[in-house]
PDB file of N, CA and C in Angstrom:
ATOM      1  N   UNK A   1     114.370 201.632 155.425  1.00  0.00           N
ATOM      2  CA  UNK A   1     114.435 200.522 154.500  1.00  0.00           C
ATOM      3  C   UNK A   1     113.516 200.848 153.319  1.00  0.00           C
ATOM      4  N   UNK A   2     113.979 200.758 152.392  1.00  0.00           N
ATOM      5  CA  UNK A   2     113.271 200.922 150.903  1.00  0.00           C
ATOM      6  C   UNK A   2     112.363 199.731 150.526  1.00  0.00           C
ATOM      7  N   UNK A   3     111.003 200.171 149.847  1.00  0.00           N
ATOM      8  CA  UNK A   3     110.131 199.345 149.303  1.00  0.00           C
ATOM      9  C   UNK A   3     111.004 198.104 148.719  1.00  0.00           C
ATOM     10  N   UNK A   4     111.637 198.380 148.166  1.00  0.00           N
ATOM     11  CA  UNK A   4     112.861 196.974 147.479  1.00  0.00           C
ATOM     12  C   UNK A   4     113.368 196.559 147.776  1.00  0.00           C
ATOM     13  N   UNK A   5     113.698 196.512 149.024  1.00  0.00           N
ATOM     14  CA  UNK A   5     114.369 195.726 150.186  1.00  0.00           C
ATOM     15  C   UNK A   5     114.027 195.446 151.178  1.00  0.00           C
ATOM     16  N   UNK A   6     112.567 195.521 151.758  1.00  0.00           N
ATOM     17  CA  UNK A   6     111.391 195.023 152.359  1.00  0.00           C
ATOM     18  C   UNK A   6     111.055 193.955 151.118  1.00  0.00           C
ATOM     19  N   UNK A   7     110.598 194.254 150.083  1.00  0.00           N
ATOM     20  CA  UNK A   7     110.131 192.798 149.108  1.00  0.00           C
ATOM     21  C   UNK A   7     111.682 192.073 148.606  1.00  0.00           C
ATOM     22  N   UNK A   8     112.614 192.505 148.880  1.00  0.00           N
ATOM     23  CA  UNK A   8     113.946 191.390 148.968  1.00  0.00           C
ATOM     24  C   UNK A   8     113.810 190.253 150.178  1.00  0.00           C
ATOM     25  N   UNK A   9     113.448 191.229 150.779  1.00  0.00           N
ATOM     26  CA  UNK A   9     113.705 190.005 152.739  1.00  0.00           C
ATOM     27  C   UNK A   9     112.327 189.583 152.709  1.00  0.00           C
ATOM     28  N   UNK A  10     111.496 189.808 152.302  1.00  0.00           N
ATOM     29  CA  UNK A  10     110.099 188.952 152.305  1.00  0.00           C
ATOM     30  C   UNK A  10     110.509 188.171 151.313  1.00  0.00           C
ATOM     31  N   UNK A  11     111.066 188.433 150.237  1.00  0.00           N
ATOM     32  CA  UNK A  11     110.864 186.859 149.305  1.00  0.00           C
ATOM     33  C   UNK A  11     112.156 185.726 149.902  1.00  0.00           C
ATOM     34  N   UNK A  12     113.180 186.468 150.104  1.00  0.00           N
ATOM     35  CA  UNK A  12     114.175 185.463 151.232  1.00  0.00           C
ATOM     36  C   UNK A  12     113.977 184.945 152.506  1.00  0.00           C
ATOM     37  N   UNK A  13     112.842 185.302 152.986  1.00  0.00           N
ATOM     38  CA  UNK A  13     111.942 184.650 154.233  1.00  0.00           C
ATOM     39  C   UNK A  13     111.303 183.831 153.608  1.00  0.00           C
ATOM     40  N   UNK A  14     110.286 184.066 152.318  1.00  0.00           N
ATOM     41  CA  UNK A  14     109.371 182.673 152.139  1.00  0.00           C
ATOM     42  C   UNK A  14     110.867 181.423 150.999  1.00  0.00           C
ATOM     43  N   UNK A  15     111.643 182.115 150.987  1.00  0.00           N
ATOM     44  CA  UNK A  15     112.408 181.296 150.366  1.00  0.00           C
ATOM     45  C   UNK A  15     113.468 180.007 150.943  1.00  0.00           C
ATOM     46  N   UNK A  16     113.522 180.596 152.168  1.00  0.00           N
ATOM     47  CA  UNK A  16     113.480 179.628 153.210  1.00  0.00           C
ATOM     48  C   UNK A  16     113.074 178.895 153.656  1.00  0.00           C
ATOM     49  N   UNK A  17     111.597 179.506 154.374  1.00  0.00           N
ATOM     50  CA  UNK A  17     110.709 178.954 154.801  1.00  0.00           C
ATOM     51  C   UNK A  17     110.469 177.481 154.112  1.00  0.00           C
ATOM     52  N   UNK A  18     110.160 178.011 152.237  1.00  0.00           N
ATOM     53  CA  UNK A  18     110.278 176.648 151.058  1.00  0.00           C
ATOM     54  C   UNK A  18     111.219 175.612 151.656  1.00  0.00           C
ATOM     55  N   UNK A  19     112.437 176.249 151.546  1.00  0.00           N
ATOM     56  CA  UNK A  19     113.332 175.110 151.769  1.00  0.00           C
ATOM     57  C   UNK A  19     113.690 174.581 153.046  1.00  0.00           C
ATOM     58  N   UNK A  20     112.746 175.077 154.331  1.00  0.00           N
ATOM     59  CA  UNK A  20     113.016 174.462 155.055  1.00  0.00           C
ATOM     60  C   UNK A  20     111.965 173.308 155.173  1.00  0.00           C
ATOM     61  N   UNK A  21     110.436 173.602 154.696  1.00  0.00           N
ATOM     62  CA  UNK A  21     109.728 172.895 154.874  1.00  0.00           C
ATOM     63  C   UNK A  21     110.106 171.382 153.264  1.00  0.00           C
ATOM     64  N   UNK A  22     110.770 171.896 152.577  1.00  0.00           N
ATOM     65  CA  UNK A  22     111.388 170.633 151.350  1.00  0.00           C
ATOM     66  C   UNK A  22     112.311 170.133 151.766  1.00  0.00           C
ATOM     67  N   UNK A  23     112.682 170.646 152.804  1.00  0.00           N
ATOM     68  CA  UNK A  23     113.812 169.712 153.442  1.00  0.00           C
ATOM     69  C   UNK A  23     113.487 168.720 154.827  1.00  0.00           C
ATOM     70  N   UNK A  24     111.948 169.303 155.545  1.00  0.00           N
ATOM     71  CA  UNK A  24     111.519 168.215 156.298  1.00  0.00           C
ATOM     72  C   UNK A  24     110.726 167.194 156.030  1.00  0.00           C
ATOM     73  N   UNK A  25     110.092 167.469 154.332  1.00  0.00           N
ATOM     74  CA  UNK A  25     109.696 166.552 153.844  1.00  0.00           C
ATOM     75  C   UNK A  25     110.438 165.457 153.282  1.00  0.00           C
ATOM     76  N   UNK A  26     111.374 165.869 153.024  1.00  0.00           N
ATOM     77  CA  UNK A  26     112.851 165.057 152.298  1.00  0.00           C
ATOM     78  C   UNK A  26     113.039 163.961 153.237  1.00  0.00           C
ATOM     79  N   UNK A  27     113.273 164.779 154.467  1.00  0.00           N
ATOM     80  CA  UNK A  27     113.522 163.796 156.017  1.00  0.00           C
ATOM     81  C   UNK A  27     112.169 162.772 156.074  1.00  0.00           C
ATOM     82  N   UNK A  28     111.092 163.267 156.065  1.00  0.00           N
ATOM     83  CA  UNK A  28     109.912 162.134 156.201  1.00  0.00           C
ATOM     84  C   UNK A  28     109.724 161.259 155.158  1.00  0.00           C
ATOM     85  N   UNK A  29     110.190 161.303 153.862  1.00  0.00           N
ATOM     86  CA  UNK A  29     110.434 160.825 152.813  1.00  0.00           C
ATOM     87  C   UNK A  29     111.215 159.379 152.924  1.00  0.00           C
ATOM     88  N   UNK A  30     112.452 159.813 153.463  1.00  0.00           N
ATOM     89  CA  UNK A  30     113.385 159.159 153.906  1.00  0.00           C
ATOM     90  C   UNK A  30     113.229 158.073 154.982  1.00  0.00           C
ATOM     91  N   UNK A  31     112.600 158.586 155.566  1.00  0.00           N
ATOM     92  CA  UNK A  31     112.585 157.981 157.230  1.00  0.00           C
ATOM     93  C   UNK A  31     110.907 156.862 156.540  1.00  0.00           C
ATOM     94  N   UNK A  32     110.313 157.477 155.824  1.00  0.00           N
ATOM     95  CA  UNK A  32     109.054 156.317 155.520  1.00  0.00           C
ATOM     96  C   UNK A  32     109.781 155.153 154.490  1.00  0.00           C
ATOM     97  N   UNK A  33     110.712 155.544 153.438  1.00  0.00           N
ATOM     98  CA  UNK A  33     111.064 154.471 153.001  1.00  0.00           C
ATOM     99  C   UNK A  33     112.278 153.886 153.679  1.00  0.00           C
ATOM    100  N   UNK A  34     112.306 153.963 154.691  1.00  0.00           N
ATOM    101  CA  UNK A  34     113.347 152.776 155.646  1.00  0.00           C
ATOM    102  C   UNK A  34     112.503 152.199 156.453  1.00  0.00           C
ATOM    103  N   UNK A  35     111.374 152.853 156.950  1.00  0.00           N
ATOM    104  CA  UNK A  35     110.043 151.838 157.213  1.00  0.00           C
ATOM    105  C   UNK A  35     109.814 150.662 156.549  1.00  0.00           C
ATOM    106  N   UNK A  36     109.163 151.081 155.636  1.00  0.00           N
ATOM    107  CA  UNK A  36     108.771 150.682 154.137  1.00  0.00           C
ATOM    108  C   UNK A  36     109.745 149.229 153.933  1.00  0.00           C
ATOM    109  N   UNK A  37     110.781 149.624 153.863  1.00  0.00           N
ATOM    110  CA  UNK A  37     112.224 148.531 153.852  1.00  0.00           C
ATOM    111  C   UNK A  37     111.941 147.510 154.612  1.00  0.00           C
ATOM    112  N   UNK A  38     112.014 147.932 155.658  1.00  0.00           N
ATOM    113  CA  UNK A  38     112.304 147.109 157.108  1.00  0.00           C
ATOM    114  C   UNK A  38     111.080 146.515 157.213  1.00  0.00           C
ATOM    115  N   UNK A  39     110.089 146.351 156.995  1.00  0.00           N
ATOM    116  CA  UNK A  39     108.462 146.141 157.320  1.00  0.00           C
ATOM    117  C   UNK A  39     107.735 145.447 156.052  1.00  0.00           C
ATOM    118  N   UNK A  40     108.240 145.806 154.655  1.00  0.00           N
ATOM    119  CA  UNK A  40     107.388 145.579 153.666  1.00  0.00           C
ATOM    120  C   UNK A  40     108.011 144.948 152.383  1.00  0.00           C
ATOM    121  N   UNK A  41     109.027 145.243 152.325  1.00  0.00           N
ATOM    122  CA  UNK A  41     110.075 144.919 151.028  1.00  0.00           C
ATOM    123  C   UNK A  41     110.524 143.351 150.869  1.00  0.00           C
ATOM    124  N   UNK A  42     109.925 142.452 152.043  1.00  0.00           N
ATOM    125  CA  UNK A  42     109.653 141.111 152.287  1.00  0.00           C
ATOM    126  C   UNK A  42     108.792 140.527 150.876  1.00  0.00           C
ATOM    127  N   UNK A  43     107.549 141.106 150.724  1.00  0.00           N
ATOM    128  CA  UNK A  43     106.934 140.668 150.021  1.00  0.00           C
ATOM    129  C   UNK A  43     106.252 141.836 148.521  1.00  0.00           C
ATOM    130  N   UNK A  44     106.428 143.285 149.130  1.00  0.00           N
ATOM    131  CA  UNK A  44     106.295 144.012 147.731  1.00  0.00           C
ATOM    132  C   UNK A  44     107.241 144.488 147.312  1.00  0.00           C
ATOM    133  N   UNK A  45     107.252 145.557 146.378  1.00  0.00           N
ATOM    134  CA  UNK A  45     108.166 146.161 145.662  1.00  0.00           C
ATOM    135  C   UNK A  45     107.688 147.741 146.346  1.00  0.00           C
ATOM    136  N   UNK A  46     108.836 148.304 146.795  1.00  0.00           N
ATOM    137  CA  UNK A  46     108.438 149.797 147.424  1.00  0.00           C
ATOM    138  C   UNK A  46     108.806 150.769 146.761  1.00  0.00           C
ATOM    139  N   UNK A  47     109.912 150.338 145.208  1.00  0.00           N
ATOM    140  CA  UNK A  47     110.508 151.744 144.634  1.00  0.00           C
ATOM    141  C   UNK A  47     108.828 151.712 143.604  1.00  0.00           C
ATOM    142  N   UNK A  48     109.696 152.672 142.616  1.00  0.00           N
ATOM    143  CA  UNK A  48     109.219 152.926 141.483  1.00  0.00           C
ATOM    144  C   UNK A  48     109.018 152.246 140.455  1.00  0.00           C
ATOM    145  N   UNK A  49     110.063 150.992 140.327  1.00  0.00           N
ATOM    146  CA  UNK A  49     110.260 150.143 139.105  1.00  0.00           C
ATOM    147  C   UNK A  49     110.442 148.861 140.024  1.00  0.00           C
ATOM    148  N   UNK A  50     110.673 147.635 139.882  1.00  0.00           N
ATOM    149  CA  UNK A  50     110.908 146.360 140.144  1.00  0.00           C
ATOM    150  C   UNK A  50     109.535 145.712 140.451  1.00  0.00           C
ATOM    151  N   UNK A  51     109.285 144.291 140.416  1.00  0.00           N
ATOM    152  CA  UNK A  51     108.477 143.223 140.700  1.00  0.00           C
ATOM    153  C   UNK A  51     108.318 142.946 142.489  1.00  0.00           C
ATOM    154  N   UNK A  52     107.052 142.682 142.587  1.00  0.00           N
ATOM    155  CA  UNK A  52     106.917 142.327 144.254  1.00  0.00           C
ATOM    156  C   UNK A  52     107.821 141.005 144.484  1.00  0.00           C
ATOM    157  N   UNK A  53     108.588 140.634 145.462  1.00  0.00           N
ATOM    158  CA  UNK A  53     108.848 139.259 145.987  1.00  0.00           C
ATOM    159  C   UNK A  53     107.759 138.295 146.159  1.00  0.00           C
ATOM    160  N   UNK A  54     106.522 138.639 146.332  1.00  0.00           N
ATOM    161  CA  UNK A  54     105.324 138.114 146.647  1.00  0.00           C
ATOM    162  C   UNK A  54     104.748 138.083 145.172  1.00  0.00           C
ATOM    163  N   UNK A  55     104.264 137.441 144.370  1.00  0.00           N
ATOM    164  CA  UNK A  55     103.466 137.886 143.359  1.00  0.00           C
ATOM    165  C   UNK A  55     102.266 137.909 143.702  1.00  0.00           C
ATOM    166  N   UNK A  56     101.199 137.811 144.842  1.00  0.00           N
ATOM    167  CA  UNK A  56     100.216 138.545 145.216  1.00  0.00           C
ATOM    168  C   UNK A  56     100.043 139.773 145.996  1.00  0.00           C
ATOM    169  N   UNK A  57     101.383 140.151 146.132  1.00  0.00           N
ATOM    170  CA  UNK A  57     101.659 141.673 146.823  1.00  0.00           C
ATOM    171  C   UNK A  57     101.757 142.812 146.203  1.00  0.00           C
ATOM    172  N   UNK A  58     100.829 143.783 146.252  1.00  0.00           N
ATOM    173  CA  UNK A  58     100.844 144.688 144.782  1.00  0.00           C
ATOM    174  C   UNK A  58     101.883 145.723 145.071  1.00  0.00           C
ATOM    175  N   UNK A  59     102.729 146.090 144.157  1.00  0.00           N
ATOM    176  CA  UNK A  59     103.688 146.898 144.731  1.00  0.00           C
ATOM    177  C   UNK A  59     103.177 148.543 145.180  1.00  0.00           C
ATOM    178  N   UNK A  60     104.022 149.124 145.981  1.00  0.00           N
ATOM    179  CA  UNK A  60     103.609 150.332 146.738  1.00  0.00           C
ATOM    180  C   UNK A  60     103.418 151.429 145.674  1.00  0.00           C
ATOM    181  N   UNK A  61     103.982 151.431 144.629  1.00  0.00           N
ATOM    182  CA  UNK A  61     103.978 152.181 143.738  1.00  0.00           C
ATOM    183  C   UNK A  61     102.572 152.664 143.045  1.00  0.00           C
ATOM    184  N   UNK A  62     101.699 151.592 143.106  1.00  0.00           N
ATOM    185  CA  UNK A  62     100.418 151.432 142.543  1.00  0.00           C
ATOM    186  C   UNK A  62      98.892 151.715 143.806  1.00  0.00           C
ATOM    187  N   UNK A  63      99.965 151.927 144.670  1.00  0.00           N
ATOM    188  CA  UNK A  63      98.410 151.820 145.810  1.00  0.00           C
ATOM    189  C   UNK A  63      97.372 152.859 145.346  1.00  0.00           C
ATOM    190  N   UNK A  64      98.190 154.048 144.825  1.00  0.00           N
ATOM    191  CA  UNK A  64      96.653 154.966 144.444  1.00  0.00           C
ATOM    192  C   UNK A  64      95.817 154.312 143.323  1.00  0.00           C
ATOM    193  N   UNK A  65      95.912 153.808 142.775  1.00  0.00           N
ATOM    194  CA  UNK A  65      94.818 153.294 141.638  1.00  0.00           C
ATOM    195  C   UNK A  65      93.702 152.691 141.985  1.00  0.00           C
ATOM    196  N   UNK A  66      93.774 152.303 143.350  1.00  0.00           N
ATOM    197  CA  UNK A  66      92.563 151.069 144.132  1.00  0.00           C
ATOM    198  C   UNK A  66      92.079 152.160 145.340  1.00  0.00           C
ATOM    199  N   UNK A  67      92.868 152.928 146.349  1.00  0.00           N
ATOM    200  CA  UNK A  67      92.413 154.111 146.650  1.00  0.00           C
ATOM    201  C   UNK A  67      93.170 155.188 147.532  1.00  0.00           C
ATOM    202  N   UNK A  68      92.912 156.415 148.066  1.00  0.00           N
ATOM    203  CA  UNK A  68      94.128 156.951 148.223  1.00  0.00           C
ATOM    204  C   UNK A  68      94.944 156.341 149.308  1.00  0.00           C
ATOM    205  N   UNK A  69      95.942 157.052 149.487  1.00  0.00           N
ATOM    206  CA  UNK A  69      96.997 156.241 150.049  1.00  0.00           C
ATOM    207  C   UNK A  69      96.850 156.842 151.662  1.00  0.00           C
ATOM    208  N   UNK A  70      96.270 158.394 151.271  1.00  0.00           N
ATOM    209  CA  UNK A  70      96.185 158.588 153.122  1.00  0.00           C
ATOM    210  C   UNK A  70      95.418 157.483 153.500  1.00  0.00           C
ATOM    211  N   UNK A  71      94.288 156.915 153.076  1.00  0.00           N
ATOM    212  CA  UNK A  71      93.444 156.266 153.583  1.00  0.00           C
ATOM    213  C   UNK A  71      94.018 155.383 154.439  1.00  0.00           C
ATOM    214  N   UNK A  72      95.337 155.126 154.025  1.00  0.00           N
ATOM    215  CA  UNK A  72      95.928 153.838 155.334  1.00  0.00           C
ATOM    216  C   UNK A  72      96.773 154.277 156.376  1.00  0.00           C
ATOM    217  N   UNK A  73      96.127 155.632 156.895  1.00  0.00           N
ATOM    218  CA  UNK A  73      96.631 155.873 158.113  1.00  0.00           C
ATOM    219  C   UNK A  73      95.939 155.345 158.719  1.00  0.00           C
ATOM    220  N   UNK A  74      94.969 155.413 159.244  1.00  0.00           N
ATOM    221  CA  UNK A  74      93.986 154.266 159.977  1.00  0.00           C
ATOM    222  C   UNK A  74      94.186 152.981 160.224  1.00  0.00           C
ATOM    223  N   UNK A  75      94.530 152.209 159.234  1.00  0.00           N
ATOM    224  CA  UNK A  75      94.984 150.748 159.157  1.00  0.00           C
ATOM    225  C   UNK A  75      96.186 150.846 159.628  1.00  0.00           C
ATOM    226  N   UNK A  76      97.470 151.973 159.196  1.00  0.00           N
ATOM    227  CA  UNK A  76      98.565 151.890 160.128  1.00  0.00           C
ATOM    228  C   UNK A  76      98.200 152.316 161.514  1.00  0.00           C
ATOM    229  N   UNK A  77      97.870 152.783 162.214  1.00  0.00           N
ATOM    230  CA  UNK A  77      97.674 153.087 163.736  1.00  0.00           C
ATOM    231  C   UNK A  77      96.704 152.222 164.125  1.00  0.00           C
ATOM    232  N   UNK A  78      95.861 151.319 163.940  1.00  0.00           N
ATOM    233  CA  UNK A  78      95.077 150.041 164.827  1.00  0.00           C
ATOM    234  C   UNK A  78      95.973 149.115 164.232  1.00  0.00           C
ATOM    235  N   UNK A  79      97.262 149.008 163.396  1.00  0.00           N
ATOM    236  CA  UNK A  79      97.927 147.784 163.001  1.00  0.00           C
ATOM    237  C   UNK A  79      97.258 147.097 162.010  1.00  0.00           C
ATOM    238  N   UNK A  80      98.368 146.534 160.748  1.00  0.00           N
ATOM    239  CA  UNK A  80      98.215 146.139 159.645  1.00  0.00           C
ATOM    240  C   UNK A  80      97.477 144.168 160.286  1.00  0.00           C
ATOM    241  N   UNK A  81      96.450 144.044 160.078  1.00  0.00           N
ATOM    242  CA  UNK A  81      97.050 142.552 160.336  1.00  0.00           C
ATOM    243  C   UNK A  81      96.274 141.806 158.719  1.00  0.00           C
ATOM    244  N   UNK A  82      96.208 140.446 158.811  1.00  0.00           N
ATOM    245  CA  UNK A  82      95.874 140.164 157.570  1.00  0.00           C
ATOM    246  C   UNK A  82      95.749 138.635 157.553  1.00  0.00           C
ATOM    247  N   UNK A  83      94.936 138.085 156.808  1.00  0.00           N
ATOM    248  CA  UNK A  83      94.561 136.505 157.485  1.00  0.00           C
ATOM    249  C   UNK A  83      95.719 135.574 156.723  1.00  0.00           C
ATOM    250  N   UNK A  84      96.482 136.078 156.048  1.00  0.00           N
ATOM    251  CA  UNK A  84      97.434 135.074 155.541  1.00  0.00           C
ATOM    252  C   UNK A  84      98.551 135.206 156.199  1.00  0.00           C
ATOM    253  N   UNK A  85      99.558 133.977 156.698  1.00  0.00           N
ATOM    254  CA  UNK A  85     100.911 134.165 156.949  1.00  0.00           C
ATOM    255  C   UNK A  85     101.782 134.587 156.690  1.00  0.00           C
ATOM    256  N   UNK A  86     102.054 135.522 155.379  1.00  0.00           N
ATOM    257  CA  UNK A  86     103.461 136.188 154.949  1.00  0.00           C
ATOM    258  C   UNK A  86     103.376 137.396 155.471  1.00  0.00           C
ATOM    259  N   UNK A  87     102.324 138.174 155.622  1.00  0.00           N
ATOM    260  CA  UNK A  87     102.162 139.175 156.493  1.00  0.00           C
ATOM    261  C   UNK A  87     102.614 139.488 157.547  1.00  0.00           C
ATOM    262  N   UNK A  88     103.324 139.935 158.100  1.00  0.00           N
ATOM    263  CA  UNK A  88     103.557 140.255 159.756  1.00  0.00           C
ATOM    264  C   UNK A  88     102.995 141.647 160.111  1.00  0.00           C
ATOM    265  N   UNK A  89     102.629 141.600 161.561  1.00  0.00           N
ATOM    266  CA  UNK A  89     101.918 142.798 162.366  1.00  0.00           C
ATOM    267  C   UNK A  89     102.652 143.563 161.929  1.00  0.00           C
ATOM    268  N   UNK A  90     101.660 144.950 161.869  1.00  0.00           N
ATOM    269  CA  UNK A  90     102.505 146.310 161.654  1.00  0.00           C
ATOM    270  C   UNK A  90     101.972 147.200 162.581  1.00  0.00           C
ATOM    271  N   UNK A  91     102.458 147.757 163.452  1.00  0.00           N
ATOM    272  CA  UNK A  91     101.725 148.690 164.213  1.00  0.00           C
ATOM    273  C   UNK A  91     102.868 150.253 164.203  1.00  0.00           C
ATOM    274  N   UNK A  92     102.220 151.267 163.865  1.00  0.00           N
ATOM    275  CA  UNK A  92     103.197 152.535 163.802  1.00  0.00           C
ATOM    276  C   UNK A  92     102.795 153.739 164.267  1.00  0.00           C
ATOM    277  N   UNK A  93     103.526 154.451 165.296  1.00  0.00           N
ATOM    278  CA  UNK A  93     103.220 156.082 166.128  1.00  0.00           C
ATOM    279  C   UNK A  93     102.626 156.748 164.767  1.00  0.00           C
ATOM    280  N   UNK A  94     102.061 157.953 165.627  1.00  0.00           N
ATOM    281  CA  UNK A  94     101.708 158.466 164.452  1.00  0.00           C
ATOM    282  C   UNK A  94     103.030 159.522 163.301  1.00  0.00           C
ATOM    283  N   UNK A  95     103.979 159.346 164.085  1.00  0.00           N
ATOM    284  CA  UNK A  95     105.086 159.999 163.507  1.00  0.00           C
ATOM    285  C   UNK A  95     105.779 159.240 162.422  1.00  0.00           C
ATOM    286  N   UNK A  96     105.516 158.166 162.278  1.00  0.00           N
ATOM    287  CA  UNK A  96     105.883 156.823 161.360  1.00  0.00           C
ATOM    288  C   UNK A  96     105.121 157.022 160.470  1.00  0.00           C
ATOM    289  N   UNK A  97     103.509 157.005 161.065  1.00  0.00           N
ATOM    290  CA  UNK A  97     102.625 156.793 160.040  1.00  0.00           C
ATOM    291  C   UNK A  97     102.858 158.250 158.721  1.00  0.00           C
ATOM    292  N   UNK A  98     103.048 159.407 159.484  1.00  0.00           N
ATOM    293  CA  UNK A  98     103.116 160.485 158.493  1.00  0.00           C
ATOM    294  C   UNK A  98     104.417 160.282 157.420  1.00  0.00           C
ATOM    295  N   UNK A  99     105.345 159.388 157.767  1.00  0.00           N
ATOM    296  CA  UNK A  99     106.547 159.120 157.211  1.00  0.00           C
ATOM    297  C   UNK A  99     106.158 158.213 156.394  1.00  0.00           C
ATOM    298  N   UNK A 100     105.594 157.258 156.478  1.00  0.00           N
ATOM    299  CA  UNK A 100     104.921 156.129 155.715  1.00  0.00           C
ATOM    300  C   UNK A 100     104.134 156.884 154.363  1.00  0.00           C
ATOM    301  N   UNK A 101     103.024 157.331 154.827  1.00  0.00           N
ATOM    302  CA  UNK A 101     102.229 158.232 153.754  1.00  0.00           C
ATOM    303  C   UNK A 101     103.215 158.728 152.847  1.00  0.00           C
ATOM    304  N   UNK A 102     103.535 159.760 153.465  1.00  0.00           N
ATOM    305  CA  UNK A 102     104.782 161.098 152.330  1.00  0.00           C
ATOM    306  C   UNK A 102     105.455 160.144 151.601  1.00  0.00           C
ATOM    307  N   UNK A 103     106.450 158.695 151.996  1.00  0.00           N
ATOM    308  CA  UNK A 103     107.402 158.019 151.244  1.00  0.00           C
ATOM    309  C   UNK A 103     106.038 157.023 150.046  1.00  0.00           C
ATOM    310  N   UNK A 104     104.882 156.908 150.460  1.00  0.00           N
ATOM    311  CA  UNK A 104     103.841 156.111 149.502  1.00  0.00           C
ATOM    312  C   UNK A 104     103.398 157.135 148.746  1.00  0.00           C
ATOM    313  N   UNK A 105     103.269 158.490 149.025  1.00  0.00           N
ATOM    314  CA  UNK A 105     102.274 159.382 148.103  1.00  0.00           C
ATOM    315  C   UNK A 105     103.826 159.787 147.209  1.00  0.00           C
ATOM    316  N   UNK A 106     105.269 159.820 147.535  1.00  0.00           N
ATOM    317  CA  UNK A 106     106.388 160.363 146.467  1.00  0.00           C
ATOM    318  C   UNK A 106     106.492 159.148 145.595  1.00  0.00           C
ATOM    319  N   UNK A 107     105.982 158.372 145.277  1.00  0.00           N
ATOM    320  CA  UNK A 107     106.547 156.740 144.551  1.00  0.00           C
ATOM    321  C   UNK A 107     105.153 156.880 143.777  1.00  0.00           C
ATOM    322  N   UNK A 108     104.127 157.258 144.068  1.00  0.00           N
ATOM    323  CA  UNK A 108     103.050 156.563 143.441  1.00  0.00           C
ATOM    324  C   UNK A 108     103.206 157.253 141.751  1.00  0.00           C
ATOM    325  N   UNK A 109     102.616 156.290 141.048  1.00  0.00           N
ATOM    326  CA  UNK A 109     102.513 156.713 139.119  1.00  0.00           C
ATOM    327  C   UNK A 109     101.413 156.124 138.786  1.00  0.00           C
ATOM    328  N   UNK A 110     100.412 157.061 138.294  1.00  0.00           N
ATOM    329  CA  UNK A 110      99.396 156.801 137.606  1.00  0.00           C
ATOM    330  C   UNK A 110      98.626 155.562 136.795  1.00  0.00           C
TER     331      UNK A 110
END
């Protein structure tokens, strides 16, 4: 095998590799904003653009500005709770929670 076709199949190995790992993020992407949906879209706004249903619910889009967004893995795995009633319990595996993050850290804008 020639020097140039050893660095052909090495760059088509990491070129894969890329797209396999952009394609399981795609999936966790996905799978956090149907969370997100099902759990939260009650009272905020989870895309990019629109108004919360809640107008004291800040939409998901904005959570980094107050602080990062991993930070609420913690709060997701002991469960969301919260002293007001529009809230409902949130409690999520940690396989949710990583789905949660990835779909809050792809939405967020400065």
């Amino acid at each position: 095998m020639t020097a140039r076709q050893r660095l052909m199949l090495l760059a088509l190995g990491a070129t894969l590799t890329t797209s396999g790992a952009a394609a399981e993020d795609a999936v966790a992407v996905a799978e956090g904003r149907a969370l997100v949906e099902a759990n939260c879209s009650r009272c905020h706004a989870i895309d990019r653009t629109g108004d919360s249903p809640h107008p004291q619910a800040p939409p998901f889009r904005t959570l980094s500005r107050q602080y990062p967004v991993s930070a609420l893995q913690e709060a997701l795995a002991e469960g969301i709770m919260t002293g007001h009633p529009d809230m409902p319990e949130f409690t999520a595996d940690p396989v949710q929670i990583a789905a949660i993050i990835a779909y809050l850290e792809s939405i967020q804008i400065p």
